[in-house]
Protein backbone atom coordinates (compact mmCIF):
# COMPACT_ATOMS: atom_id res chain seq x y z
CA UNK A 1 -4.29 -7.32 -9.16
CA UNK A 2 -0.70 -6.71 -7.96
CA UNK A 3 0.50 -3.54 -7.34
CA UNK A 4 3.73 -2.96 -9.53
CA UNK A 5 7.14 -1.84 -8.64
CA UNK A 6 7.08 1.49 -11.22
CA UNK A 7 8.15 4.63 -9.40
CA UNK A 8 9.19 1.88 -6.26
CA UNK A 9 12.72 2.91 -5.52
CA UNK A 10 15.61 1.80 -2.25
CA UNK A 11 14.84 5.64 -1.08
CA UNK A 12 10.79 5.32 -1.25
CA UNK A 13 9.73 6.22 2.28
CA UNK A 14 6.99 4.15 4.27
CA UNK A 15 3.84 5.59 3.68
CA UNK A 16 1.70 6.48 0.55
CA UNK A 17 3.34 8.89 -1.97
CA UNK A 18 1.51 10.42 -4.72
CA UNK A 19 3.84 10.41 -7.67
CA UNK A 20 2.94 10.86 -11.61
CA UNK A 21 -0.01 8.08 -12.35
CA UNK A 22 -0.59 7.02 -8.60
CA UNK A 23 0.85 6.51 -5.61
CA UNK A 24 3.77 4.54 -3.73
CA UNK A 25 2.65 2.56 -0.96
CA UNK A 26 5.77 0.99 1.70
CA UNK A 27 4.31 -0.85 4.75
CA UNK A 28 6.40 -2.34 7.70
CA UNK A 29 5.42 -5.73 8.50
CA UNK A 30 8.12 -8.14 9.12
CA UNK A 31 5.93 -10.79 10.13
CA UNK A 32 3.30 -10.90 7.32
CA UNK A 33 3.28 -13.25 3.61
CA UNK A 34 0.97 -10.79 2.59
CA UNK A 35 0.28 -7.18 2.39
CA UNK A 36 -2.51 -5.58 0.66
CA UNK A 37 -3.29 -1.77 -0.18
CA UNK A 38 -7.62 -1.30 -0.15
CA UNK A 39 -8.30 1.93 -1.90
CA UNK A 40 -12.17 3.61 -0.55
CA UNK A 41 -14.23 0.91 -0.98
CA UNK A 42 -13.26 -1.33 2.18
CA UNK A 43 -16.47 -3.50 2.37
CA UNK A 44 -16.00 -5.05 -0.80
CA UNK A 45 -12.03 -5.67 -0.10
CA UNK A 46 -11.47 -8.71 -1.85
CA UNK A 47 -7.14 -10.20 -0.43
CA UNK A 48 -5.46 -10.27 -3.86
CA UNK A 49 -6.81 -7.18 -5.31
CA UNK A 50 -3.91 -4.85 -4.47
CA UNK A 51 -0.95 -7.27 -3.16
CA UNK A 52 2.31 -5.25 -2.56
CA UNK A 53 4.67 -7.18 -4.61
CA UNK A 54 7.80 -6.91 -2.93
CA UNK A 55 9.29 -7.48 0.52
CA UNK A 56 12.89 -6.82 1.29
CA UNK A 57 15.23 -7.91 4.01
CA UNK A 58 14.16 -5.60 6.86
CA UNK A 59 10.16 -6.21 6.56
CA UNK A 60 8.96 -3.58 4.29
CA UNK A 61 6.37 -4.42 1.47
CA UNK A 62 6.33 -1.76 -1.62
CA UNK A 63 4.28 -1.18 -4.50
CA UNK A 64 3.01 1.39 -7.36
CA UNK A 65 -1.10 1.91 -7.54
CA UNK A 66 -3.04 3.25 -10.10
CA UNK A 67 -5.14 5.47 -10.46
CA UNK A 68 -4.85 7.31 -6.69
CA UNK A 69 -5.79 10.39 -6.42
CA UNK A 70 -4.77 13.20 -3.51
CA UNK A 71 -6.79 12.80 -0.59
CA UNK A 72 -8.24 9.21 -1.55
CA UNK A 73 -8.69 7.16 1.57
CA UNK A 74 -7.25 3.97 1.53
CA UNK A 75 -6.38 1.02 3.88
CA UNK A 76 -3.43 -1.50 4.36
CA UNK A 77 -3.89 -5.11 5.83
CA UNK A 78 -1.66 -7.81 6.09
CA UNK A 79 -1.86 -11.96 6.30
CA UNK A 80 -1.74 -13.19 8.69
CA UNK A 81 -3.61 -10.36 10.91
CA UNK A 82 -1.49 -9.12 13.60
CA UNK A 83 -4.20 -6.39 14.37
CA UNK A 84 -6.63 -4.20 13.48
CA UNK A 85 -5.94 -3.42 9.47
CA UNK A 86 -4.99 0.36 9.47
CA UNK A 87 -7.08 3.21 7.70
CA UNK A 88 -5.33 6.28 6.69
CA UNK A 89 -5.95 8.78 3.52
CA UNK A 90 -3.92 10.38 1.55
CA UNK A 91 -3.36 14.17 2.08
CA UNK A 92 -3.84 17.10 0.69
CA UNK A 93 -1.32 19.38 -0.47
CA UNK A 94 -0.74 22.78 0.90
């Protein structure tokens, strides 16, 4: 399922962002066709199931997911693999 562009705006910054709902996702990858956001369960990771939507003219993929929750891990890959896929989580607040 794509991600969707709600709550995506020119001044999101790269990252994840919880925001009402979920969470903004912007990833740099100028080379890739594809960029996925994998949200805990990274075994069962199937390409497709959370495509960022949108790439603009400097490289960076956005997107809106739903449900996220603060300090949910989660995982960004791209096609075609540069590298490793990167694993980060989201953080708590202070």
């Amino acid at each position: 399922m794509p991600a969707s562009m709600q709550n995506v705006t020119p001044d999101t910054p790269l990252g994840a962002t919880l925001v009402a709902g979920g969470a903004t996702f912007r990833v740099w990858a100028p080379g890739a066709t594809e960029v996925h956001v994998v949200l805990q369960d990274f075994e069962d990771f199937e390409p497709g199931d959370t495509s960022l939507p949108t790439r603009d003219a400097q490289g960076r993929w956005a997107g809106f997911v739903a449900p996220v929750v603060e300090g949910q891990c989660y995982m960004s890959t791209t096609s075609p693999l540069p590298s490793l896929p990167s694993a980060r989580y989201l953080p708590t607040s202070t």
